[in-house]
PDB file of N, CA and C in Angstrom:
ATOM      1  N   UNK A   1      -6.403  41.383  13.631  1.00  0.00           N
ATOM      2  CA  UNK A   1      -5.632  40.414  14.361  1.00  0.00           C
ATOM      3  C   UNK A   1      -5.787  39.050  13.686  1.00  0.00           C
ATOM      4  N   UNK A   2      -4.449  38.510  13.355  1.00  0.00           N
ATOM      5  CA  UNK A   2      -4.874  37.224  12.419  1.00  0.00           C
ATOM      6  C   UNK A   2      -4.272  36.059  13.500  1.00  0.00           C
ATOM      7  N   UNK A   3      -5.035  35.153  13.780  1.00  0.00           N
ATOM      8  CA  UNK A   3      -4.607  33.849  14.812  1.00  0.00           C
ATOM      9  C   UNK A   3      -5.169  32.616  13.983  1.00  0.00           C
ATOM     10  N   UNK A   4      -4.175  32.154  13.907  1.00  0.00           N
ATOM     11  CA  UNK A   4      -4.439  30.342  13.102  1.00  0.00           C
ATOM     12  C   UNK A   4      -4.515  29.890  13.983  1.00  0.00           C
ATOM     13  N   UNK A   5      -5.826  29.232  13.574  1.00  0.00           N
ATOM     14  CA  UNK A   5      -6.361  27.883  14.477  1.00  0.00           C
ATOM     15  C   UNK A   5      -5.802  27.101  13.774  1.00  0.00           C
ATOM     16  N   UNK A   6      -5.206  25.466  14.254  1.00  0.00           N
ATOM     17  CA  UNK A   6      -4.954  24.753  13.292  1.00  0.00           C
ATOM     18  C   UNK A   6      -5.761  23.403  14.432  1.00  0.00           C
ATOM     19  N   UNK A   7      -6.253  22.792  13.486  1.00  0.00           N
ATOM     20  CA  UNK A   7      -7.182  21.659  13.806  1.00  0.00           C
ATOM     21  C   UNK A   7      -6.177  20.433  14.111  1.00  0.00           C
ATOM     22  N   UNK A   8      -7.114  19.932  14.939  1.00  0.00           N
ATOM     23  CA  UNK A   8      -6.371  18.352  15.465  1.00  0.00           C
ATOM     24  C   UNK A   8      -7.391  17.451  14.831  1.00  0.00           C
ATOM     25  N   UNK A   9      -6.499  16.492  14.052  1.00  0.00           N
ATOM     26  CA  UNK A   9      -6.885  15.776  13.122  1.00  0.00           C
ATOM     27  C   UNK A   9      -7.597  14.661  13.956  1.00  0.00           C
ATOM     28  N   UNK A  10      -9.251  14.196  13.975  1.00  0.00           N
ATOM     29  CA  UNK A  10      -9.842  13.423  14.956  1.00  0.00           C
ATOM     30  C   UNK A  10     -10.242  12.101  14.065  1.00  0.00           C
ATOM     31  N   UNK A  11      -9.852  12.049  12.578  1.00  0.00           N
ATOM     32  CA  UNK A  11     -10.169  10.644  12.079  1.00  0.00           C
ATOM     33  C   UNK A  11      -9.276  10.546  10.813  1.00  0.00           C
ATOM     34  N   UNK A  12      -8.710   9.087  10.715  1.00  0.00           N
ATOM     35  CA  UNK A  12      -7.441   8.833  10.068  1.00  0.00           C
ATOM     36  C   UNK A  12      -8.448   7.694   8.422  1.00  0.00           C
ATOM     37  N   UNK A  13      -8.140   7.940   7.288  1.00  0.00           N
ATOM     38  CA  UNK A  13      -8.817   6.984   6.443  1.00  0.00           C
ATOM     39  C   UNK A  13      -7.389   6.251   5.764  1.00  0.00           C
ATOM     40  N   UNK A  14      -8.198   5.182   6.325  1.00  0.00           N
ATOM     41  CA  UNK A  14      -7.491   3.698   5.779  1.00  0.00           C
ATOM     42  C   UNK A  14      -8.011   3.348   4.406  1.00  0.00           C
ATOM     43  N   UNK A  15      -7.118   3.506   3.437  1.00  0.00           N
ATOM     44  CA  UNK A  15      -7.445   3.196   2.112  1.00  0.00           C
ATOM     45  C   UNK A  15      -7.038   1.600   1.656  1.00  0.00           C
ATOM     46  N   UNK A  16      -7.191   0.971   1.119  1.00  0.00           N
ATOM     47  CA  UNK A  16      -7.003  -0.784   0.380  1.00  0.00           C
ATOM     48  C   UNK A  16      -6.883  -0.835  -0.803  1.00  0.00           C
ATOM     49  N   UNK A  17      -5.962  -1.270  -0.951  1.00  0.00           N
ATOM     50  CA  UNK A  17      -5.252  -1.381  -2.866  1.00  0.00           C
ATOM     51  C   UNK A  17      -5.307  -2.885  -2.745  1.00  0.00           C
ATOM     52  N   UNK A  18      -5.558  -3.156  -4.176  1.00  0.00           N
ATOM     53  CA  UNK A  18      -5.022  -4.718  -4.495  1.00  0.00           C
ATOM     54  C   UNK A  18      -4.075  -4.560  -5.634  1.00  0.00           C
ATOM     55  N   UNK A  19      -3.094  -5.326  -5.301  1.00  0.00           N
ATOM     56  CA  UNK A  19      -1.717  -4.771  -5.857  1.00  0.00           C
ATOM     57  C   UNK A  19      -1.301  -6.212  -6.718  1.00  0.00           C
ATOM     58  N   UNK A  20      -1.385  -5.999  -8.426  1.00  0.00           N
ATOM     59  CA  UNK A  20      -1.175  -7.492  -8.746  1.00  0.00           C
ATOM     60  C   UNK A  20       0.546  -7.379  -9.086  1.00  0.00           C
ATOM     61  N   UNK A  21       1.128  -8.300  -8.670  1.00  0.00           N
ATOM     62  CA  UNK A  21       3.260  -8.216  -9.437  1.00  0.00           C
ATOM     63  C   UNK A  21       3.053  -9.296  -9.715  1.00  0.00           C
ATOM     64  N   UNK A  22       4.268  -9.574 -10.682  1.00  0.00           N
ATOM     65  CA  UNK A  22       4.977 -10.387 -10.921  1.00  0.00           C
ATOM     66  C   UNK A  22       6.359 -10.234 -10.288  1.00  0.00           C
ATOM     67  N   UNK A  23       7.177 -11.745 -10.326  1.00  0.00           N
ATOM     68  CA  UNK A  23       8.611 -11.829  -9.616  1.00  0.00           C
ATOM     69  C   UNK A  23       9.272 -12.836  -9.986  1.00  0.00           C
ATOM     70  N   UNK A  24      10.477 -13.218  -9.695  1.00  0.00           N
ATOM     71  CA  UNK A  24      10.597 -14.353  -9.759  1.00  0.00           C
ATOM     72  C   UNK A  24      11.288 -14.851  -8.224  1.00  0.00           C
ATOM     73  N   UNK A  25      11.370 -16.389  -8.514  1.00  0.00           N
ATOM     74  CA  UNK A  25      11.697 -16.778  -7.005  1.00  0.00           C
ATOM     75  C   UNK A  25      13.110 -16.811  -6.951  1.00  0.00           C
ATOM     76  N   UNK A  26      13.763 -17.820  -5.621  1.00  0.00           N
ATOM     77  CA  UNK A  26      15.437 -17.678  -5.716  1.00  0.00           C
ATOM     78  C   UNK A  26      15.883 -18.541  -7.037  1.00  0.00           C
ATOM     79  N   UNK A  27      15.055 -19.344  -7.020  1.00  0.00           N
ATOM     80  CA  UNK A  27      15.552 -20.609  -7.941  1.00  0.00           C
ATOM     81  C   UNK A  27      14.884 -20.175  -9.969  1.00  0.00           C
ATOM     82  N   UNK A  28      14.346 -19.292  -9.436  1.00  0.00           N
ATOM     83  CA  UNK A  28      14.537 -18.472 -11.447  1.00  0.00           C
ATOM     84  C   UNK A  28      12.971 -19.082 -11.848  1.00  0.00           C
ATOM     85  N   UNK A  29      11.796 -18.875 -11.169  1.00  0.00           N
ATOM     86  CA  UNK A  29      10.668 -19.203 -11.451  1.00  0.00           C
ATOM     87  C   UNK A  29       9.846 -18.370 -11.625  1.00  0.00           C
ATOM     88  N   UNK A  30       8.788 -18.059 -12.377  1.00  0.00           N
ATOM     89  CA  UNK A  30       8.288 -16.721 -12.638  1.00  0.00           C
ATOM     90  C   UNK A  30       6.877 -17.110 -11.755  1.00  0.00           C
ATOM     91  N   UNK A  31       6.474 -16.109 -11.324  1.00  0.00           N
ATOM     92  CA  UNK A  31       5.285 -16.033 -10.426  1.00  0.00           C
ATOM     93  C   UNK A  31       4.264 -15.004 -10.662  1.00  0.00           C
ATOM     94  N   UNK A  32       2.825 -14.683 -10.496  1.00  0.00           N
ATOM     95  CA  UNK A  32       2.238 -13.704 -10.302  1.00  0.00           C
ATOM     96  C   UNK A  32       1.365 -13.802  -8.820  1.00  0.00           C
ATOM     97  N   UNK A  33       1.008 -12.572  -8.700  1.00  0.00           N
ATOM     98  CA  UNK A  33       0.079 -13.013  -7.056  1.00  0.00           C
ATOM     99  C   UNK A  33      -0.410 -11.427  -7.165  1.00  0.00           C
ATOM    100  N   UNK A  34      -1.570 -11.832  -5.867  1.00  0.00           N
ATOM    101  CA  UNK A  34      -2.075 -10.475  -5.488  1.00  0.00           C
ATOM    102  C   UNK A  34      -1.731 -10.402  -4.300  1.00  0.00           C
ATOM    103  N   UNK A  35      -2.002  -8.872  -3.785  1.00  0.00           N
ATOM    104  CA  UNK A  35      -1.867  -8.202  -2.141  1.00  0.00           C
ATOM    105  C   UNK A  35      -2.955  -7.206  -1.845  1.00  0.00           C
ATOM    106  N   UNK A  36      -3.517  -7.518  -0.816  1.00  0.00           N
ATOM    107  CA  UNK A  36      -4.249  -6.120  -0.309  1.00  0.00           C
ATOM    108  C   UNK A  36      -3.015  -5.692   0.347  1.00  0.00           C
ATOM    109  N   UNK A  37      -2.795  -4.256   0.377  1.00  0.00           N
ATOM    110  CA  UNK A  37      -2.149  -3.516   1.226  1.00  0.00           C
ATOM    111  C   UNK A  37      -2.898  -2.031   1.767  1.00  0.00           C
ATOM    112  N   UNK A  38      -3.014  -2.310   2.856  1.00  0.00           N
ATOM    113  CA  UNK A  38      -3.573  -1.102   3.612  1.00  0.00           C
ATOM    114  C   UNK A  38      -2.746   0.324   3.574  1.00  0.00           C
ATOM    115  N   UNK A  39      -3.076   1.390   3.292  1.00  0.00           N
ATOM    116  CA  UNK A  39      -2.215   2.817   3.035  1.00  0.00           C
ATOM    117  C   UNK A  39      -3.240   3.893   3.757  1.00  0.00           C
ATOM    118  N   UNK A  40      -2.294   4.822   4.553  1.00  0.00           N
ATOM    119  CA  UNK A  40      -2.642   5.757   5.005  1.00  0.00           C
ATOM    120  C   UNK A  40      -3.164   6.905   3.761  1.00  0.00           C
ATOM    121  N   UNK A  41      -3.920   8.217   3.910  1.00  0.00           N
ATOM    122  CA  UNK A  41      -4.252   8.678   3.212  1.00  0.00           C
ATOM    123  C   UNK A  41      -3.310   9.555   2.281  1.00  0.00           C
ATOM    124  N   UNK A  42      -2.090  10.017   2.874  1.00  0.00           N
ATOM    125  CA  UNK A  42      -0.896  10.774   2.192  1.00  0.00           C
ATOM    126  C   UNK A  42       0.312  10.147   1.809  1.00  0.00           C
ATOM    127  N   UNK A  43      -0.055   8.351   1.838  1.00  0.00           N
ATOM    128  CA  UNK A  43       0.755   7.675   1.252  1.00  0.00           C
ATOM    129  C   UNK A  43       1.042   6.965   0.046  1.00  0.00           C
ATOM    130  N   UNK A  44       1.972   6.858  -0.224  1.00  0.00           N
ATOM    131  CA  UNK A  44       1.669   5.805  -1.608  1.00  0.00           C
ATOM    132  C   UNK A  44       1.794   4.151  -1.774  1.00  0.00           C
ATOM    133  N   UNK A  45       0.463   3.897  -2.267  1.00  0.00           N
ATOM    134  CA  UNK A  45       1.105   2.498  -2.147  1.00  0.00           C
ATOM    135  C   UNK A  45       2.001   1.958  -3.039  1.00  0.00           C
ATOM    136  N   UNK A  46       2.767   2.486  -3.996  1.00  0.00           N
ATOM    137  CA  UNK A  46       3.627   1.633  -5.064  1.00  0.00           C
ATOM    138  C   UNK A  46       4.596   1.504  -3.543  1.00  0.00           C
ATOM    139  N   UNK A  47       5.207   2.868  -2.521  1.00  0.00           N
ATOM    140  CA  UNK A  47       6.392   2.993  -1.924  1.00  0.00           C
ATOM    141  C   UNK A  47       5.909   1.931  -1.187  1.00  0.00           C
ATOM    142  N   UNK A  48       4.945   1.548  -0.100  1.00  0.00           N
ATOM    143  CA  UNK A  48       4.415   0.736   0.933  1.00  0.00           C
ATOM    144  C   UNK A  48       4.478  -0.836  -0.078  1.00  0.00           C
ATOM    145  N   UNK A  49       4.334  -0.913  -1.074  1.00  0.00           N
ATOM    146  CA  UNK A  49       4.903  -2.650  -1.833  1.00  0.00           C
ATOM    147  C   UNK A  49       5.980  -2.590  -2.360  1.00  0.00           C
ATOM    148  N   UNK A  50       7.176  -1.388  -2.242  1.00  0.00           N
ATOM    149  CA  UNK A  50       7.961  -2.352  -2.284  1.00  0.00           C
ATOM    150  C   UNK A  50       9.130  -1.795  -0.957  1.00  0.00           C
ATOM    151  N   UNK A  51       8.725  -1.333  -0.148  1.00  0.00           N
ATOM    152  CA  UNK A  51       8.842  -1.825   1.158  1.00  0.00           C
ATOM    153  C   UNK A  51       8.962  -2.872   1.667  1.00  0.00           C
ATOM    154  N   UNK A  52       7.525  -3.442   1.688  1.00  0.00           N
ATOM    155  CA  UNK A  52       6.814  -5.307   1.964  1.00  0.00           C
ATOM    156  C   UNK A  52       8.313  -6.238   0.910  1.00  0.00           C
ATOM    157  N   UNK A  53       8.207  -5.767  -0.379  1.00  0.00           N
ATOM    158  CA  UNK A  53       8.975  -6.356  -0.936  1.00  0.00           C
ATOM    159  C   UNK A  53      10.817  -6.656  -0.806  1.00  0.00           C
ATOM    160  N   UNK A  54      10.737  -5.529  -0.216  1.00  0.00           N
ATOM    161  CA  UNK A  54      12.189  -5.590   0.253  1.00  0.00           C
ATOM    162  C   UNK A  54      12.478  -6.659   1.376  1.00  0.00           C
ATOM    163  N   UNK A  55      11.480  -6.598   2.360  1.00  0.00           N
ATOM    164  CA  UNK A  55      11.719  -7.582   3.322  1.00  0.00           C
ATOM    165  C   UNK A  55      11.171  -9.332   2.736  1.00  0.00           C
ATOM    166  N   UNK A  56      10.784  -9.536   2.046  1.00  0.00           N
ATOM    167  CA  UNK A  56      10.508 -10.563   1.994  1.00  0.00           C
ATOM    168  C   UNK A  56      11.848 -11.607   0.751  1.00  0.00           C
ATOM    169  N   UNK A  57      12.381 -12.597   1.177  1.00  0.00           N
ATOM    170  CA  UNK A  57      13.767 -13.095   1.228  1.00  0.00           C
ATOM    171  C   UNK A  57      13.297 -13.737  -0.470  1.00  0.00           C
ATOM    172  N   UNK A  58      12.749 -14.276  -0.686  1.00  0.00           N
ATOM    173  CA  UNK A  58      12.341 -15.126  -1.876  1.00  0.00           C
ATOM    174  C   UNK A  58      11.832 -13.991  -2.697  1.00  0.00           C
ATOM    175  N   UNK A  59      11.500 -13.523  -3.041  1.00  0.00           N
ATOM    176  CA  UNK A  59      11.054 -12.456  -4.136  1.00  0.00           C
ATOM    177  C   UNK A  59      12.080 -11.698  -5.021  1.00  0.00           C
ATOM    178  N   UNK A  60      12.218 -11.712  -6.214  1.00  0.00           N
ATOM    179  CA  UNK A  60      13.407 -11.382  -6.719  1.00  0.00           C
ATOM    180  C   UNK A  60      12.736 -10.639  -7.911  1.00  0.00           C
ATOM    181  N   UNK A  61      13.556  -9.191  -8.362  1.00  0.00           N
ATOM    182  CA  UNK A  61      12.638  -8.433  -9.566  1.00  0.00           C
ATOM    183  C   UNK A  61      11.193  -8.210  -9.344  1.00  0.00           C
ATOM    184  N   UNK A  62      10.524  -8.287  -8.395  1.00  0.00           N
ATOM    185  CA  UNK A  62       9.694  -7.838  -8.486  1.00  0.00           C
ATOM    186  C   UNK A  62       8.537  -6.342  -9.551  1.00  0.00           C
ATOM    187  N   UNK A  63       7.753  -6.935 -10.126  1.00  0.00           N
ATOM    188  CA  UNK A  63       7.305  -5.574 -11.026  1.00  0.00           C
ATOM    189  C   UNK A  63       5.892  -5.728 -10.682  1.00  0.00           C
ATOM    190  N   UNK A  64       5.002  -4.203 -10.422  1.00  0.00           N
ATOM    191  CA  UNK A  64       3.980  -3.687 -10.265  1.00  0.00           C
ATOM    192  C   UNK A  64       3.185  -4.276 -11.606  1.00  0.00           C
ATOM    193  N   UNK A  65       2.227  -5.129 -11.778  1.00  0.00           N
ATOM    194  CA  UNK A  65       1.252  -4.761 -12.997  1.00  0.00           C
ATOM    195  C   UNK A  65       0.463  -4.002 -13.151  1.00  0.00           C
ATOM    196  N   UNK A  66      -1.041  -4.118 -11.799  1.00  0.00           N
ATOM    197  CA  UNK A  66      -1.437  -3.096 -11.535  1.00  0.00           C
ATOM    198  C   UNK A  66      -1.782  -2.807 -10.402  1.00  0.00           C
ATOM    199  N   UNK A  67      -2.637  -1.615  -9.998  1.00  0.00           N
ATOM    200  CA  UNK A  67      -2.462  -1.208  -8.451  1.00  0.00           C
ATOM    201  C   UNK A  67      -4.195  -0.826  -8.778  1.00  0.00           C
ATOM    202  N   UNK A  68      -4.992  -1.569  -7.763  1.00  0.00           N
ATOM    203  CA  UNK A  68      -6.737  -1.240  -7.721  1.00  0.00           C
ATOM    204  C   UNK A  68      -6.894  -0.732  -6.741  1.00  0.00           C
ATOM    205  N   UNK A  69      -7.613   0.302  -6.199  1.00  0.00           N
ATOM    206  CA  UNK A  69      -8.478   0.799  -4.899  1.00  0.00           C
ATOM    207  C   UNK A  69      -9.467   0.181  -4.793  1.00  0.00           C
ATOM    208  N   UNK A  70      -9.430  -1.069  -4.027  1.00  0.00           N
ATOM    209  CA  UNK A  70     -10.416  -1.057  -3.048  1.00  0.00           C
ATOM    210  C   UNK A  70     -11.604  -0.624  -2.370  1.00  0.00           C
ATOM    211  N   UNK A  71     -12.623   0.135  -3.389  1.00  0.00           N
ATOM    212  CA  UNK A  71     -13.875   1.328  -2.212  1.00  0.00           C
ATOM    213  C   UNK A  71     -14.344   0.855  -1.498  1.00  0.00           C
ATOM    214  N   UNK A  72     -14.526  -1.068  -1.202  1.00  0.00           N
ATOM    215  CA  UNK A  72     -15.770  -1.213  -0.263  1.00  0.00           C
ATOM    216  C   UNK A  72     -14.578  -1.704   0.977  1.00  0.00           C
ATOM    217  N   UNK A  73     -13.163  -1.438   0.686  1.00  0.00           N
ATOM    218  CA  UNK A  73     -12.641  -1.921   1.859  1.00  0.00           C
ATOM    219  C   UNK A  73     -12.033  -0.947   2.688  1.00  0.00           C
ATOM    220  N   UNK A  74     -12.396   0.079   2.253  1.00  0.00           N
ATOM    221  CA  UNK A  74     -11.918   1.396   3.045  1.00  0.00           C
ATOM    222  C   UNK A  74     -11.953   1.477   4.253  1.00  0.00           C
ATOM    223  N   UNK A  75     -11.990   2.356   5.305  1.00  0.00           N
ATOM    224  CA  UNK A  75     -12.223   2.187   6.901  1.00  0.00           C
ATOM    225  C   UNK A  75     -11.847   3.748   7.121  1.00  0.00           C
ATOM    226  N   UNK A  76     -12.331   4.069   8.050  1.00  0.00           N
ATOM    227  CA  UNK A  76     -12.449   5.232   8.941  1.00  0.00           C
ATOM    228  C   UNK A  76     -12.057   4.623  10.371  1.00  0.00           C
ATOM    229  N   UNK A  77     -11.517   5.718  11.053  1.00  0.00           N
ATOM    230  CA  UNK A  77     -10.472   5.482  12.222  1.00  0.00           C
ATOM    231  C   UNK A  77     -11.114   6.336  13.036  1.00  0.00           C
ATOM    232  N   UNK A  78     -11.595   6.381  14.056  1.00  0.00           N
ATOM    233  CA  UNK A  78     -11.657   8.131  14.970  1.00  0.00           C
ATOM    234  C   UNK A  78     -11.076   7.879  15.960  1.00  0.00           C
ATOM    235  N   UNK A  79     -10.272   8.914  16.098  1.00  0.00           N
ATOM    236  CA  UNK A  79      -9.407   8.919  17.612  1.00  0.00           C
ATOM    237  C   UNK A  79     -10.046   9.697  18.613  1.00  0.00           C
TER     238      UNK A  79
END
């Protein structure tokens, strides 16, 4: 007799990237900056920045340089 148990997931890990781009602004200025962005564990963060990036009105061309994990900013969740 075969019966799947399937588990209820009781803790969620919050992962932290620091995400460096470049862009330019409305007015044709070149910029660099950083972001922490917080990502669920089956997500990606390139998709989750440029998400952020889409909504934000001044940012124009935006490009990824690089993308760091974060280990000491991690977090555990328990529900």
């Amino acid at each position: 007799m075969n019966v799947n148990i399937k588990k209820i997931i009781t803790k969620i890990n919050i992962k932290t990237f620091l995400v460096t781009f470049s862009y330019e602004t409305r007015k044709g200025y070149y910029r660099e900056q950083q972001r922490l962005i917080g990502v669920l564990d089956k997500e990606d963060p390139k998709k989750q920045f440029e998400t952020w990036v889409s909504n934000c009105r001044t940012i124009f061309n935006a490009k990824i340089l690089s993308i760091v994990e974060m280990k000491d900013l991690n977090r555990v969740i328990g529900i």
